[in-house]
C-alpha atoms as a PDB file:
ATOM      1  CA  UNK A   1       0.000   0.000   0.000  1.00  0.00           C
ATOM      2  CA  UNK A   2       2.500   2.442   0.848  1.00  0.00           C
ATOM      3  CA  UNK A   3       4.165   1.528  -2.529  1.00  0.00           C
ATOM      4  CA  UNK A   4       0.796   2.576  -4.069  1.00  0.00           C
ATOM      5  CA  UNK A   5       1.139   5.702  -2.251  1.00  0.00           C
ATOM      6  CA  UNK A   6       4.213   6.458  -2.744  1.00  0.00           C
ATOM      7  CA  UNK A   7       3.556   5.944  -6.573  1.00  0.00           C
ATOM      8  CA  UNK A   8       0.820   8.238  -6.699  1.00  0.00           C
ATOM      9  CA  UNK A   9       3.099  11.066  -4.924  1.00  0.00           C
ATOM     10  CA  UNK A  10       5.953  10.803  -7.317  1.00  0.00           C
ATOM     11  CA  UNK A  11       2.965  11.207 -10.107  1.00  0.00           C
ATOM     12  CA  UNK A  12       1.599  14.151  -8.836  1.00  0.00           C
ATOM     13  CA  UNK A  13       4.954  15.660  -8.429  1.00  0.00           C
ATOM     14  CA  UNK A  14       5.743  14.512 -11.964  1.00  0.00           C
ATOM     15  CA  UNK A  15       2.422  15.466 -12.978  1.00  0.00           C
ATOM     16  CA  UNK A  16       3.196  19.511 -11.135  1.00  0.00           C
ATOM     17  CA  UNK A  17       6.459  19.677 -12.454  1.00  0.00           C
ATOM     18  CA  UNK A  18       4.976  19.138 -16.049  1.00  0.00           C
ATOM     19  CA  UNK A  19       2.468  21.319 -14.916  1.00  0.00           C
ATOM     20  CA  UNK A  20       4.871  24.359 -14.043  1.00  0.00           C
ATOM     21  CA  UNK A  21       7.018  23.439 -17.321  1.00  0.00           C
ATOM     22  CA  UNK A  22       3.984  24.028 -19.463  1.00  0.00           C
ATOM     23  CA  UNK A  23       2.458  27.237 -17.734  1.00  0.00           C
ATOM     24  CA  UNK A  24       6.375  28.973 -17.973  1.00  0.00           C
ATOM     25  CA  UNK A  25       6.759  27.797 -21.703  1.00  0.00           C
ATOM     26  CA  UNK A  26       3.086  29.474 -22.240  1.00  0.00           C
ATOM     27  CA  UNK A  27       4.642  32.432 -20.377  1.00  0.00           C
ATOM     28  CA  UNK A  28       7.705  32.198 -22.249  1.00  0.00           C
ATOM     29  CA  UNK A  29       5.884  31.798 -25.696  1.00  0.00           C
ATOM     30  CA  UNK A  30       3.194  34.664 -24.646  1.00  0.00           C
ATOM     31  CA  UNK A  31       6.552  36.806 -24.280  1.00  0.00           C
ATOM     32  CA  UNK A  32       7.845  35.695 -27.613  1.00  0.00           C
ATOM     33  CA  UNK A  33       4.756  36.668 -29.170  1.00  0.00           C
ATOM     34  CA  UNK A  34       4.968  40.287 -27.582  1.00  0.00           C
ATOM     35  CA  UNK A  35       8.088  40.495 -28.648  1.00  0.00           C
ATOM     36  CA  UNK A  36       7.393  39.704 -31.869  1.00  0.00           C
ATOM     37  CA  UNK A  37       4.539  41.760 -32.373  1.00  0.00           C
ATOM     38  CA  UNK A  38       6.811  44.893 -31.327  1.00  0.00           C
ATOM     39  CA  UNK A  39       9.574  43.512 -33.504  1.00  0.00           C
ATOM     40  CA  UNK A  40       7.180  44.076 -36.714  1.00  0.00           C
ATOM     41  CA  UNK A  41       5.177  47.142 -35.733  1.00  0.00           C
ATOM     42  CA  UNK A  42       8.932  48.827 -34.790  1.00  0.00           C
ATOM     43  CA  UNK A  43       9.332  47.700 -38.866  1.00  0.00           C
ATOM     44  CA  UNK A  44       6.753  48.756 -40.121  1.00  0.00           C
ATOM     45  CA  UNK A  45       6.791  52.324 -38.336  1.00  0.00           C
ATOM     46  CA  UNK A  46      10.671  52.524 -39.105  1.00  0.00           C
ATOM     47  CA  UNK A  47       9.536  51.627 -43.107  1.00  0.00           C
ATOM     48  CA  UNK A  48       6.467  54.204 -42.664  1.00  0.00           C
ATOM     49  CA  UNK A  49       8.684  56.979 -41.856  1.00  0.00           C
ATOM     50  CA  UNK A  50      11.506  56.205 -44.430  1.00  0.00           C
ATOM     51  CA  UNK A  51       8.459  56.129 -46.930  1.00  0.00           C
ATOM     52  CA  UNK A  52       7.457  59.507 -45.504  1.00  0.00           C
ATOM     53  CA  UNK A  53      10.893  61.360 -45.579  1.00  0.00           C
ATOM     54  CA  UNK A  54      11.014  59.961 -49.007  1.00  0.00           C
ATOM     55  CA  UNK A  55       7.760  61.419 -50.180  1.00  0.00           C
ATOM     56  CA  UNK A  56       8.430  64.395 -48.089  1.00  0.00           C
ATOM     57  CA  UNK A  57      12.058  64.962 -50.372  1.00  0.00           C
ATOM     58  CA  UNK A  58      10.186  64.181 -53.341  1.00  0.00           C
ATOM     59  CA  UNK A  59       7.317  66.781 -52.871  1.00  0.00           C
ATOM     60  CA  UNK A  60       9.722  69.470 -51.712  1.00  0.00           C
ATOM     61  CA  UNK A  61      12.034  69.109 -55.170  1.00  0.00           C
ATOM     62  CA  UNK A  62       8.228  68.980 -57.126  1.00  0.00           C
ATOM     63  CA  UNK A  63       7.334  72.233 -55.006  1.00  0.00           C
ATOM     64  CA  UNK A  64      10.469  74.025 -55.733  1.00  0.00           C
ATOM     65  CA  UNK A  65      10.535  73.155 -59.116  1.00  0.00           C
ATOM     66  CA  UNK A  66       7.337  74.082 -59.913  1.00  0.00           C
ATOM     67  CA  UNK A  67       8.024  77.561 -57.589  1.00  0.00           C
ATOM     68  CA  UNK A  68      11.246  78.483 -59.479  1.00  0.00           C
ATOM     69  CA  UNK A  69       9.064  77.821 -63.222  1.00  0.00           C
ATOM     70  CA  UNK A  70       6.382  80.116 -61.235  1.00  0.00           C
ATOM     71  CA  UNK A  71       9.037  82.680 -60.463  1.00  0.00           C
ATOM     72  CA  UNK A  72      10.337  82.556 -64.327  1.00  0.00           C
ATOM     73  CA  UNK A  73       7.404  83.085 -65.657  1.00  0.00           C
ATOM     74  CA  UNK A  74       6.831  86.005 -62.941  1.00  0.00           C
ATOM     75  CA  UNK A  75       9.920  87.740 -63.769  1.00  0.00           C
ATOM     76  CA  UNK A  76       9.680  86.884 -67.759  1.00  0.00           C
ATOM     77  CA  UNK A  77       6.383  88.892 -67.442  1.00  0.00           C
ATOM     78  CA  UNK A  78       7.707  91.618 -65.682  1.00  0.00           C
ATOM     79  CA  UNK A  79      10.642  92.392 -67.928  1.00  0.00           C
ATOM     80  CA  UNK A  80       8.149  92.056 -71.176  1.00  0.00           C
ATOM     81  CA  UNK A  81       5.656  94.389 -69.352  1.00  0.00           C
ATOM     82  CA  UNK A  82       8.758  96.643 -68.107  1.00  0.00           C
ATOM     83  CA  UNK A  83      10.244  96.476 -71.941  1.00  0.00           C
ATOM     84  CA  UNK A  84       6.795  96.927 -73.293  1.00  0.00           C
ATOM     85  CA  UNK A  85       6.025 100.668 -71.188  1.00  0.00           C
ATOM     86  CA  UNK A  86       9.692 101.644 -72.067  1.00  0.00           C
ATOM     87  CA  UNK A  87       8.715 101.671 -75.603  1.00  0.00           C
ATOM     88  CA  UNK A  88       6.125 102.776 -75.485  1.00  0.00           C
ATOM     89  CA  UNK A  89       5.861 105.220 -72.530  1.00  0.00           C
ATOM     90  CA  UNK A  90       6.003 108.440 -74.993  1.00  0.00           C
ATOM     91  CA  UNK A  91       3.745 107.435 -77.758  1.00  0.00           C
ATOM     92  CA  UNK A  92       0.756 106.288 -74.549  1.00  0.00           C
ATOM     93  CA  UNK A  93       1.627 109.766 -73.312  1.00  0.00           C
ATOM     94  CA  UNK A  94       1.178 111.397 -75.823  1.00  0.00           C
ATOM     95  CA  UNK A  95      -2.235 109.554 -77.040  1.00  0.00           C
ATOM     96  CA  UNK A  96      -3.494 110.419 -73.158  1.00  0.00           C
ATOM     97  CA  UNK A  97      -2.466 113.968 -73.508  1.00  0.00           C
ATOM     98  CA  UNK A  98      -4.089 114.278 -76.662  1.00  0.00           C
ATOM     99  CA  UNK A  99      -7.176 112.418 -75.485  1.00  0.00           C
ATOM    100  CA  UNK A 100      -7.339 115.083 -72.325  1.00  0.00           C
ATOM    101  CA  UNK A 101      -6.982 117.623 -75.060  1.00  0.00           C
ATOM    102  CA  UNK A 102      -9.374 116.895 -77.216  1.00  0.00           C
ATOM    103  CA  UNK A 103     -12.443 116.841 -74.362  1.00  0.00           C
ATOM    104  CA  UNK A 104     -11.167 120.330 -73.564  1.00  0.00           C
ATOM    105  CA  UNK A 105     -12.542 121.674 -76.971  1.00  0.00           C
ATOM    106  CA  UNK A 106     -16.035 121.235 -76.402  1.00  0.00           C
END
């Protein structure tokens, strides 16, 4: 009887230890997973924000580009205008003055 005993004992103690083996490789594969799950979302925010800064260098050379062709045209259009009243500053003078003139006849 006591052998009976003693059997079921050294099962239950076999049975705990398995017990406690299985509950700290849960714990041990809950941790993995956690560290996993960090492990890719660290990735895929580290990826995010290279594709950002990428985008974000792209955009700025498309913005500047497209300002400096804005500021060309803006200057191109100022010298034509500017080129335009120097030559013909006297002759729309003149046409003014002679319009004024005219009215004053009446």
């Amino acid at each position: 009887m006591d052998d009976v005993i003693s059997r079921i004992l050294q099962m239950d103690e076999e049975a705990r230890k398995l017990d406690e083996e299985a509950q700290a490789e849960r714990i041990a594969s809950r941790e993995e997973v956690m560290k996993k799950r960090q492990e890719v979302y660290d990735k895929y925010l580290k990826s995010a924000k290279e594709h950002i800064e990428e985008y974000k260098a792209a955009e700025t050379k498309k913005s500047e580009s497209k300002w400096k062709k804005t500021e060309k045209y803006y200057v191109d259009m100022s010298r034509a205008l500017d080129k335009k009243f120097r030559d013909n500053k006297e002759k729309w003078i003149n046409e003014i003055v002679s319009g004024v003139l005219s009215f004053t006849d009446y």
